[in-house]
Protein backbone atom coordinates (compact mmCIF):
# COMPACT_ATOMS: atom_id res chain seq x y z
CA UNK A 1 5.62 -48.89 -11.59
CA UNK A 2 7.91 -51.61 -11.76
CA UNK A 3 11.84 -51.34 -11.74
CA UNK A 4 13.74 -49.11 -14.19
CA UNK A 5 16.95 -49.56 -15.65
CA UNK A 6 19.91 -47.76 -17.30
CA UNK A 7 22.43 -50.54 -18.83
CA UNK A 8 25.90 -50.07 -20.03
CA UNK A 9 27.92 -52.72 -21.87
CA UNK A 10 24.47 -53.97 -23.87
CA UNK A 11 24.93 -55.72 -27.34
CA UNK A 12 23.47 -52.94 -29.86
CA UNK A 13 20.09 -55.20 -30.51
CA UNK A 14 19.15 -55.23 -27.15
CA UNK A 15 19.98 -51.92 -27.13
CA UNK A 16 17.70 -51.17 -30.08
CA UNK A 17 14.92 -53.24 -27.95
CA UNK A 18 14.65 -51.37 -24.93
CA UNK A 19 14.88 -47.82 -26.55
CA UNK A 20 11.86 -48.95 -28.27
CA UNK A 21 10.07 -49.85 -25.00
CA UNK A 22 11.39 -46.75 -23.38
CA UNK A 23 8.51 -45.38 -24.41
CA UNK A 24 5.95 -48.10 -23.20
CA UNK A 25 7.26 -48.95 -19.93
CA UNK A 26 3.88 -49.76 -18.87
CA UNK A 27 2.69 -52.48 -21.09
CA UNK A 28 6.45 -53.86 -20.89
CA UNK A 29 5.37 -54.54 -17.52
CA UNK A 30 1.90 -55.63 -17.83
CA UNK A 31 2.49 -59.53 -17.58
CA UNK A 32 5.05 -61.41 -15.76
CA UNK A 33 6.14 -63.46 -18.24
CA UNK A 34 7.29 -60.64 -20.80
CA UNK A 35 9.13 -58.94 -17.42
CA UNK A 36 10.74 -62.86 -17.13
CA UNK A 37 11.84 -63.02 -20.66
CA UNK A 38 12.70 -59.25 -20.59
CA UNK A 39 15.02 -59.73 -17.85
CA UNK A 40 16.45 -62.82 -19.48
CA UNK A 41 17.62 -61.64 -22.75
CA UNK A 42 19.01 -58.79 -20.80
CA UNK A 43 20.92 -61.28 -19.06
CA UNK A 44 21.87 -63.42 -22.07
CA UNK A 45 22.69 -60.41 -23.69
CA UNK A 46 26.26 -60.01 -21.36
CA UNK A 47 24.73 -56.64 -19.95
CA UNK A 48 26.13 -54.94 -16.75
CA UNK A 49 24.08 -52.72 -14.44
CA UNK A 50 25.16 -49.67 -13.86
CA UNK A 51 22.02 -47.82 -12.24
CA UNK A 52 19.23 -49.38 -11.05
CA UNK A 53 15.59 -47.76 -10.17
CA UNK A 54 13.15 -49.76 -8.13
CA UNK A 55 9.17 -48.68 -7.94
CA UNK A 56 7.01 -51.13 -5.68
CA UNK A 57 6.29 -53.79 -7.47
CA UNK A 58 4.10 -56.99 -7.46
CA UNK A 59 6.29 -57.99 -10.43
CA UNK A 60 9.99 -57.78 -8.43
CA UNK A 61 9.59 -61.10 -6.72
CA UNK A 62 10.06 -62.55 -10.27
CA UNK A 63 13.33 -60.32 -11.45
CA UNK A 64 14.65 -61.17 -7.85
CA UNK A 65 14.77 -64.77 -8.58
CA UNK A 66 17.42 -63.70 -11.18
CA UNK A 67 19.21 -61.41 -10.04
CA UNK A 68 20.25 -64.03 -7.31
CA UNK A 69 21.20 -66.74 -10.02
CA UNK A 70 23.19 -63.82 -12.06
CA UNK A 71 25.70 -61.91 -9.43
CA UNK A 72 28.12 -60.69 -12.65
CA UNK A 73 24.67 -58.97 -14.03
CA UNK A 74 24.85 -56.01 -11.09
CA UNK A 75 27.99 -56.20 -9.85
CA UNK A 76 29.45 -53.44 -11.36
CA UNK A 77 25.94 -51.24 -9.88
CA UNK A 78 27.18 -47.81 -8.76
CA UNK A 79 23.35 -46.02 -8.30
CA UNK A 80 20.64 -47.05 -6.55
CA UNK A 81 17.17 -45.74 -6.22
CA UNK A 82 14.56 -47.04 -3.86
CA UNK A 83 11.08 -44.92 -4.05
CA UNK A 84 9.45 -46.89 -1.15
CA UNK A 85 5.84 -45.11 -2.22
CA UNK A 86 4.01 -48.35 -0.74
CA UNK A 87 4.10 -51.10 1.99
CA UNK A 88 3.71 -53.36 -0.79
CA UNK A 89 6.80 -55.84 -1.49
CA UNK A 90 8.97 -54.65 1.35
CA UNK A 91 10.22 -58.09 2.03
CA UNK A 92 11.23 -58.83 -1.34
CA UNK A 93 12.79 -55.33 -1.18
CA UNK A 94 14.92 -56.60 1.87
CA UNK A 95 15.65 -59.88 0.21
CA UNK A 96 17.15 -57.49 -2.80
CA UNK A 97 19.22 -54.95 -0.37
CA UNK A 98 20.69 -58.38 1.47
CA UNK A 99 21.39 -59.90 -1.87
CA UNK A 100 23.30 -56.63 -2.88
CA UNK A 101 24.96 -56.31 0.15
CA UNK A 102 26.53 -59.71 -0.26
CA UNK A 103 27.57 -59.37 -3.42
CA UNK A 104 28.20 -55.87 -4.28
CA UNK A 105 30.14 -53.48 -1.92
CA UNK A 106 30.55 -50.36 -4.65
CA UNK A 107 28.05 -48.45 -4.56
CA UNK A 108 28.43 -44.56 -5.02
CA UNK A 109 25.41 -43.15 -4.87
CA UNK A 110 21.75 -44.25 -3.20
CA UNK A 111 18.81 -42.13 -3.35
CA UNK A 112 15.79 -43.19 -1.16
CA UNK A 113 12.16 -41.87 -1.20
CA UNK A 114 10.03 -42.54 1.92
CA UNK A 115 5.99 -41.38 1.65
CA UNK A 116 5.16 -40.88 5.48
CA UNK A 117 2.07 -42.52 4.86
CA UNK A 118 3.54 -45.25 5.15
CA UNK A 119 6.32 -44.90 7.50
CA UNK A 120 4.71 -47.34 9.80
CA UNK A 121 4.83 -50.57 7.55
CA UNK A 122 7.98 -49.68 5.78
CA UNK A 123 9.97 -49.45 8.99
CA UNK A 124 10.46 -52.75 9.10
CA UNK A 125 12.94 -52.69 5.80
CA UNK A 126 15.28 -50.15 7.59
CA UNK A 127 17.18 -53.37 9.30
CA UNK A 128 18.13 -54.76 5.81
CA UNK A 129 18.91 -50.97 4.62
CA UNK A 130 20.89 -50.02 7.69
CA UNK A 131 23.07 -53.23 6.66
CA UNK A 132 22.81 -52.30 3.15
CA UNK A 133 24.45 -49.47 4.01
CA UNK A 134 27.03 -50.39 6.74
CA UNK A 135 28.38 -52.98 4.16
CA UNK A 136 29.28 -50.26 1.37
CA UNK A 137 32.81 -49.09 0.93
CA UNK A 138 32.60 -46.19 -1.10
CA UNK A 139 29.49 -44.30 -0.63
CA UNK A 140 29.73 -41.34 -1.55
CA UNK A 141 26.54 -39.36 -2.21
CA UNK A 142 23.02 -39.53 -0.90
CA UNK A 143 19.93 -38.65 -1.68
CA UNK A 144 16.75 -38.61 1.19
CA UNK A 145 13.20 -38.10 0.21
CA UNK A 146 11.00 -38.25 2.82
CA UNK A 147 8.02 -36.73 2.62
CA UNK A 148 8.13 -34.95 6.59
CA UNK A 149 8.67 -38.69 7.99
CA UNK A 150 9.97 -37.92 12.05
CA UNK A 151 11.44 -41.37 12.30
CA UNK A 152 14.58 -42.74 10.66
CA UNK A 153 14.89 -45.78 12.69
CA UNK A 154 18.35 -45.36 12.43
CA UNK A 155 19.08 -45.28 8.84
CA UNK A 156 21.19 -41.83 9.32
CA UNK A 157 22.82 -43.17 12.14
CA UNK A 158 24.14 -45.91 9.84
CA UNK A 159 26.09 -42.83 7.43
CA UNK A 160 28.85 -43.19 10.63
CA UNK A 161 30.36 -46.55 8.78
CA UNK A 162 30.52 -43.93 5.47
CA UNK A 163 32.57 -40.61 7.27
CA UNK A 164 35.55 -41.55 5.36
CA UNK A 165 33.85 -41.49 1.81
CA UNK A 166 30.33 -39.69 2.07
CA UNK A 167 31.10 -36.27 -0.10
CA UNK A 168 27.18 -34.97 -1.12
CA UNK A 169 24.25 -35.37 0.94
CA UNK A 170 21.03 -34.15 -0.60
CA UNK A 171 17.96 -34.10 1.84
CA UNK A 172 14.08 -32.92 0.97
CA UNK A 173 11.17 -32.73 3.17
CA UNK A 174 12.84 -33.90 6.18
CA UNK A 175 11.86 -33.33 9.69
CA UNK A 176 14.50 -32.37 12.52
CA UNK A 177 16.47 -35.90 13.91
CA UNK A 178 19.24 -36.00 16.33
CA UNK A 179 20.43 -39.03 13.78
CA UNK A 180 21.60 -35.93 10.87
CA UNK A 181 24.06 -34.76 13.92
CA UNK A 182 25.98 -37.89 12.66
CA UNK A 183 26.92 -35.97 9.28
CA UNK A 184 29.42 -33.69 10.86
CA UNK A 185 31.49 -36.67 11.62
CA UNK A 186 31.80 -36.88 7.60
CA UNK A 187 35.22 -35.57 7.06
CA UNK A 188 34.70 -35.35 3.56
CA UNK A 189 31.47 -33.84 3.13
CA UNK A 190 31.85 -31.27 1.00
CA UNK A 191 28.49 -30.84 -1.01
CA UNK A 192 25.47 -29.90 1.17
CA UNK A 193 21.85 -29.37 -0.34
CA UNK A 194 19.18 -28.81 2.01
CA UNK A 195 15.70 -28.39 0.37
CA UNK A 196 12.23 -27.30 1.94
CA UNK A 197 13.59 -28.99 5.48
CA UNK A 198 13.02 -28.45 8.97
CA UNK A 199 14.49 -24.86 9.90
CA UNK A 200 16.36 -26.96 13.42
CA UNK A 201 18.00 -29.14 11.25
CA UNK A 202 20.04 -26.14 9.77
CA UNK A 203 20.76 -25.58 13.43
CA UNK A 204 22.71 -29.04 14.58
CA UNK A 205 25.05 -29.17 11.59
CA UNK A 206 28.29 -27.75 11.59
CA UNK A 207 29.02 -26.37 8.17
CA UNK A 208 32.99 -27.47 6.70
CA UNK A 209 31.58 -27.42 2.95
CA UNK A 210 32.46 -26.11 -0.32
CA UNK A 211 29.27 -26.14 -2.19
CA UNK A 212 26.03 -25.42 -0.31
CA UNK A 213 22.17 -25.29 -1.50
CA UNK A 214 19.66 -24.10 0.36
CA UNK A 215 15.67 -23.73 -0.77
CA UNK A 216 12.90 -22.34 1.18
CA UNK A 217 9.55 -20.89 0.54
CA UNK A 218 11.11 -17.97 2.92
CA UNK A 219 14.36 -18.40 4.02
CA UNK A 220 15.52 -17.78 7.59
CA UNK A 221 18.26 -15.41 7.08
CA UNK A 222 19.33 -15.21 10.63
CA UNK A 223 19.95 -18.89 10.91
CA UNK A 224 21.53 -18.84 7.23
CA UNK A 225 24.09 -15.98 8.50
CA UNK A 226 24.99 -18.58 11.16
CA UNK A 227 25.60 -21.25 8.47
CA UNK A 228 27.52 -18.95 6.30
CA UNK A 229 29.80 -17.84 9.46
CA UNK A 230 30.69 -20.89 9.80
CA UNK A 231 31.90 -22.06 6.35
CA UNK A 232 33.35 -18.91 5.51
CA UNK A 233 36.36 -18.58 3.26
CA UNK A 234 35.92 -22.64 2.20
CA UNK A 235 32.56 -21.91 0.55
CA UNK A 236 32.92 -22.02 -3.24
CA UNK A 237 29.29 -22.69 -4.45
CA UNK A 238 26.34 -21.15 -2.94
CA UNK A 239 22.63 -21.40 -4.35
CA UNK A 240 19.83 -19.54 -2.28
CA UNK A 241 16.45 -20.05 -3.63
CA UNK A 242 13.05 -18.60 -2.10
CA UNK A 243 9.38 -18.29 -3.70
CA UNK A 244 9.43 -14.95 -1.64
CA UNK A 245 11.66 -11.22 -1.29
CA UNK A 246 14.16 -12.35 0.92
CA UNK A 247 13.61 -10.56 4.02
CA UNK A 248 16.72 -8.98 5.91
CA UNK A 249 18.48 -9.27 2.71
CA UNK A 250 21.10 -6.74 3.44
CA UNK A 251 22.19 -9.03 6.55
CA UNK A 252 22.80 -11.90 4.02
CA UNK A 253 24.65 -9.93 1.43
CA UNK A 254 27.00 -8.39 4.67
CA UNK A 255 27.52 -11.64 6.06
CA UNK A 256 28.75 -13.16 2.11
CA UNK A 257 30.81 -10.24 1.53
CA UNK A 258 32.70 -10.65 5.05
CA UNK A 259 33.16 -13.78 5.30
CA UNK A 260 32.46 -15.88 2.12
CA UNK A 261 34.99 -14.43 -0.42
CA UNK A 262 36.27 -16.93 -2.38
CA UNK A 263 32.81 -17.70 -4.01
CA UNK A 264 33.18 -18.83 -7.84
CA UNK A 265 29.25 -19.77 -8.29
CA UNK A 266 26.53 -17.93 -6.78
CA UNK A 267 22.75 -18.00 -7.61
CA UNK A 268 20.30 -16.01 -5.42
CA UNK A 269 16.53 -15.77 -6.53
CA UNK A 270 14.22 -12.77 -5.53
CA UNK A 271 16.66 -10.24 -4.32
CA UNK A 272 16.95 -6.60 -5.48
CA UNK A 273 19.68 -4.82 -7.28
CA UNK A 274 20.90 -2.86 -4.34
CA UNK A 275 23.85 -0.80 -3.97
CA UNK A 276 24.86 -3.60 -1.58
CA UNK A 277 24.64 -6.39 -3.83
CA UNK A 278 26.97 -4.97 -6.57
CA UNK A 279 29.50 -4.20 -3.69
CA UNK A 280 29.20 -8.06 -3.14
CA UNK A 281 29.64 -8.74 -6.24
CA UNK A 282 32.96 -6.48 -6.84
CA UNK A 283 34.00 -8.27 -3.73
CA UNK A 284 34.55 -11.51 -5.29
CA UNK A 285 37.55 -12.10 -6.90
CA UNK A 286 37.12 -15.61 -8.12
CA UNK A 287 33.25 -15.32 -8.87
CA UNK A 288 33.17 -17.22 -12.29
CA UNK A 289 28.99 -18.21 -12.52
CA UNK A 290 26.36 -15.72 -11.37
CA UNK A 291 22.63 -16.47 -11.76
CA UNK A 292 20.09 -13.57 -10.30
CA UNK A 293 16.38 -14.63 -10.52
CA UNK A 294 13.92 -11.90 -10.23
CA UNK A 295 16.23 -8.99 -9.54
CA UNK A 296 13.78 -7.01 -8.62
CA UNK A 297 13.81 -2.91 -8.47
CA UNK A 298 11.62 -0.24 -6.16
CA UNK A 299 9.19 1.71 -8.19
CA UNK A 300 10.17 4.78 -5.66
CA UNK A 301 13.69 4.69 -7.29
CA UNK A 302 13.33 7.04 -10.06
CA UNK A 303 14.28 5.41 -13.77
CA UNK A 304 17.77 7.64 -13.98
CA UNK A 305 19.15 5.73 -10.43
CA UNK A 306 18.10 2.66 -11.78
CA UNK A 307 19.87 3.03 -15.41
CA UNK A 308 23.14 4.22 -13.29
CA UNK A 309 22.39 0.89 -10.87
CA UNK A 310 22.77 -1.46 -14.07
CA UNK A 311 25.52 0.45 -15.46
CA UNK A 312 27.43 -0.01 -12.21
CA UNK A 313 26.47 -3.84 -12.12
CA UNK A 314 27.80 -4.04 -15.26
CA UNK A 315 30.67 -2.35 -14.51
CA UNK A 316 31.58 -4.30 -11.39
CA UNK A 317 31.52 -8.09 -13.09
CA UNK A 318 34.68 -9.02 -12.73
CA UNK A 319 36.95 -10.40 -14.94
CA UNK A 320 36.26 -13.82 -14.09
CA UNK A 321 32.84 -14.22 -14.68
CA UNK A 322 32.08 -16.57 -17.76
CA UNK A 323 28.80 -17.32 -17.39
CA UNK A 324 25.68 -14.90 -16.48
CA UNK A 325 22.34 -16.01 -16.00
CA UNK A 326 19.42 -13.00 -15.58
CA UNK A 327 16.66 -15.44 -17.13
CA UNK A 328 13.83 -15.69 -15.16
CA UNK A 329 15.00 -19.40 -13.43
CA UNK A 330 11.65 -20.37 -13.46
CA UNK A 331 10.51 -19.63 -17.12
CA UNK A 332 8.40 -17.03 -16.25
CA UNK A 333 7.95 -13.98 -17.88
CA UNK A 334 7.20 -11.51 -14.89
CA UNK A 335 7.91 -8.18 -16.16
CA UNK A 336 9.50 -5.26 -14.47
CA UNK A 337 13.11 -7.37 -13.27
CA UNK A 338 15.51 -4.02 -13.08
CA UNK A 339 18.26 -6.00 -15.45
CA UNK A 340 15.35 -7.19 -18.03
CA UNK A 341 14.14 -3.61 -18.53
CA UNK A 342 17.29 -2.45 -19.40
CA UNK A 343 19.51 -5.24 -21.31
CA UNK A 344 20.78 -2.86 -23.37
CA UNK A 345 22.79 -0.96 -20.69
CA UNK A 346 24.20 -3.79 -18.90
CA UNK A 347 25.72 -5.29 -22.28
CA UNK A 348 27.41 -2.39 -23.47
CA UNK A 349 29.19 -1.65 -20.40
CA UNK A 350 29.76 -4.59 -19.28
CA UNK A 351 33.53 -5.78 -19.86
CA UNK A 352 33.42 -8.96 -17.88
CA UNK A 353 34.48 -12.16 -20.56
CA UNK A 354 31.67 -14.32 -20.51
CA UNK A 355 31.36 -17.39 -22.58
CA UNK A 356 27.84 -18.03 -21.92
CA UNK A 357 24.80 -15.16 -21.38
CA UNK A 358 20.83 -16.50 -19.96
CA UNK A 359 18.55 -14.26 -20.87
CA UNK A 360 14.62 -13.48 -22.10
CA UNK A 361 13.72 -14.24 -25.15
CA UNK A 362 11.26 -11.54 -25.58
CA UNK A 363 14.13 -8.82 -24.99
CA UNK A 364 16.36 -9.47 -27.87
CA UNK A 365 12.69 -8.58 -29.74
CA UNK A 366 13.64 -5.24 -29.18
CA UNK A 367 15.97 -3.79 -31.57
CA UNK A 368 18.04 -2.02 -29.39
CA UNK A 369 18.72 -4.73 -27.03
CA UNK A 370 19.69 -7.47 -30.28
CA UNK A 371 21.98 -4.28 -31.40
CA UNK A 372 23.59 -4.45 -28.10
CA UNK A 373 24.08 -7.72 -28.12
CA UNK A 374 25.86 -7.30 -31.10
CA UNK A 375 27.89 -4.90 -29.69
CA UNK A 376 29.55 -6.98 -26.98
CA UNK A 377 29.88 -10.24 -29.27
CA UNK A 378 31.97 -8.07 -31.70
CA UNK A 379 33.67 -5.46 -28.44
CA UNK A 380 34.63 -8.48 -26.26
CA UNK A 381 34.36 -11.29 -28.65
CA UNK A 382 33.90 -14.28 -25.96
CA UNK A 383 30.21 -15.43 -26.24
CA UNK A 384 29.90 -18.37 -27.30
CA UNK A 385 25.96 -19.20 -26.47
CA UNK A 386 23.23 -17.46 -25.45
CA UNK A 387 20.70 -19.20 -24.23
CA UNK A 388 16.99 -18.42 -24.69
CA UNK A 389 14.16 -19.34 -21.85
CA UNK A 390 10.91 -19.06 -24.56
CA UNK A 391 12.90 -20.06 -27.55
CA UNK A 392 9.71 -19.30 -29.46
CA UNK A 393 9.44 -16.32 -28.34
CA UNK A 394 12.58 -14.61 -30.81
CA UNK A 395 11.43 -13.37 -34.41
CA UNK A 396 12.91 -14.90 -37.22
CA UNK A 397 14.24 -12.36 -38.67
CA UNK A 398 16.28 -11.36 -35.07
CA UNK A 399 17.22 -15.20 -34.86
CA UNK A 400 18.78 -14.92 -38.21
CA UNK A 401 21.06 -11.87 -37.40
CA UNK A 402 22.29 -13.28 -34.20
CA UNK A 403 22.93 -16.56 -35.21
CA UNK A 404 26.11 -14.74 -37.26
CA UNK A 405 27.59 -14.08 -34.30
CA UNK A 406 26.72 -16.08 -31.48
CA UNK A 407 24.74 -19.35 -31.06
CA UNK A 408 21.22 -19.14 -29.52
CA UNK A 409 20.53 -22.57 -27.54
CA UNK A 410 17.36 -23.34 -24.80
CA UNK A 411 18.10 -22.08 -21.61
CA UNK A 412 17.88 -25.77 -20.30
CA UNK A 413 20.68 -26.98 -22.52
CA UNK A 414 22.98 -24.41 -21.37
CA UNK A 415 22.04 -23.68 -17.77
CA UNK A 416 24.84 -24.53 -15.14
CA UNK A 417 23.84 -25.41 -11.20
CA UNK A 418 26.15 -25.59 -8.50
């Protein structure tokens, strides 16, 4: 795939002519000449890059040649994206990061894809990105795909000329490096998202964030209790997501209500309703967002215990919370979550003032739970949405009756992440 552009600033009939070809961005780039005269009436046109997406391409060598004889066209760029899926092109790729560095010293936020496949080819662009990246004055987020690559060649050692401005760092897939130790030289770091990455690099970093996300098949808690230690009354925004029961999950829910208590968003997938967990969740003062995936309950527990569970979860929301999310985060309908089963109990005791409720579809089928619904809209009189994960999945009739009091929306129009 060729390169991809947003553009602000565009006359409205260019406009017009790219959201047509939205739609057929591979015959827009079957010929060169159409990508020439494409990328001359954009040009013409007075447009500005703001973002700019770049897919090997045979076809770059011929947008290079104007995007040297037009500086004005990306100098206001403030994202760039390099998926480096190929060997193919890498010097006209280095000819591009040496023109930008020249000529535009802005940039906020650069997102780069590496496929270790071919790690050893592409190597030999990280001089022109580690300059790329030394000659930026306001970096200030970054994004690393890398597909389990083990060498950097320096290109996180390179983040030391950005401590003063890097604030997000977003890393997938990578492998442990002595080269991440550089990112607790960022002073103001303060959004940390660590995704399906080597369990040692959670080990090197020392943790002064606000917002932290961490995703795992199975998370470590040990080494996460560490982490959360460490940050401590600063965190604000944690997300903990796992394709498994979290293991030692009592540890993790100690360690948050000890020493993490100023928490105003906090989304944990896979973890049961315990007696623990609504203690946490009284605990924090300031929680405003809370998203529970899969809160899952123990067929031993008899059904009474698990009603009273509920009722004390709803009970314990504090009056902060505005936004509540017990969807299933993945879309799934796996039956038997302990706050699915009984909807109707947590809404009419819960007195918490939220604006926005995430919930199954296939619940508010039930009578009693759209009567309960009702019940809080008109008892605390807050809600504004309510948003729906199987949108197809709510009767008419239901739809109809809600819709007077509250508006039903998708659950991926409404959903918040830290």
């Amino acid at each position: 795939m060729a390169s991809k552009m947003l553009i602000g600033d565009m006359p409205e009939l260019m406009e017009n002519i790219f959201k047509h070809l939205n739609n057929d961005i591979y015959s827009l780039y079957s010929t060169v000449p159409l990508i020439t005269l494409t990328f001359k009436l954009f040009l013409e046109s007075g447009a500005i890059l703001h973002e700019f997406c770049l897919h090997n391409s045979e076809f770059f060598k011929f947008e290079l040649e104007l995007l040297e004889q037009n500086v004005q066209f990306y100098s206001r760029l403030q994202h760039l994206s390099l998926d480096l899926i190929s060997n193919f092109g890498i010097e006209n790729i280095a000819k591009f990061l040496r023109i930008l560095a020249k000529n535009n010293t802005k940039i906020s936020a650069l997102r780069l894809l590496f496929c270790s496949n071919y790690a050893n080819s592409i190597h030999t662009l990280f001089p022109a990105l580690i300059h790329f990246i030394k000659s930026q004055e306001q970096l200030r987020k970054l994004i690393l795909d890398v597909d389990d690559c083990t060498e950097f060649y320096g290109i996180i050692s390179a983040l030391e000329s950005q401590k003063n401005t890097l604030q997000e760092v977003i890393l997938y897939d990578c492998v442990f490096s002595a080269e991440f130790e550089v990112l607790n030289n960022c002073k103001n770091l303060d959004t940390l998202r660590i995704l399906d990455c080597d369990i040692e690099l959670l080990k090197i970093l020392d943790y002064k964030i606000s917002t932290l996300e961490i995703s795992y098949s199975q998370i470590d808690v040990p080494i996460i209790v560490q982490i959360l230690e460490k940050i401590g009354i600063l965190l604000q925004r944690l997300k903990v997501v796992t394709r498994t029961v979290i293991r030692e999950e009592s540890l993790l829910l100690e360690v948050l209500k000890s020493f993490c208590p100023n928490i105003i968003y906090l989304y944990i997938t896979d973890i049961g309703l315990s007696t623990q967990l609504i203690e946490l969740i009284g605990n924090l003062r300031k929680l405003q967002f809370l998203s529970l995936g899969y809160a899952y309950h123990i067929p031993s527990i008899p059904k009474e215990e698990r009603e009273i569970r509920v009722m004390q979860f709803a009970k314990i929301l504090p009056s902060t919370l505005q936004y509540l999310d017990i969807a299933l985060n993945t879309g799934l309908c796996i039956p038997g979550t302990l706050l699915d089963s009984f909807i109707g109990i947590l809404l009419d005791y819960c007195n918490a003032p939220l604006k926005k409720l995430l919930i199954n579809s296939v619940n508010l089928n039930y009578e009693k739970n759209t009567k309960a619904l009702i019940r809080y809209c008109t008892r605390i009189r807050t809600l504004s949405y309510v948003g729906i994960v199987k949108n197809y999945d709510l009767c008419y009739d239901i739809r109809n009756e809600l819709e007077k009091y509250v508006t039903l929306a998708p659950y991926k129009h409404i959903v918040i992440n830290c």
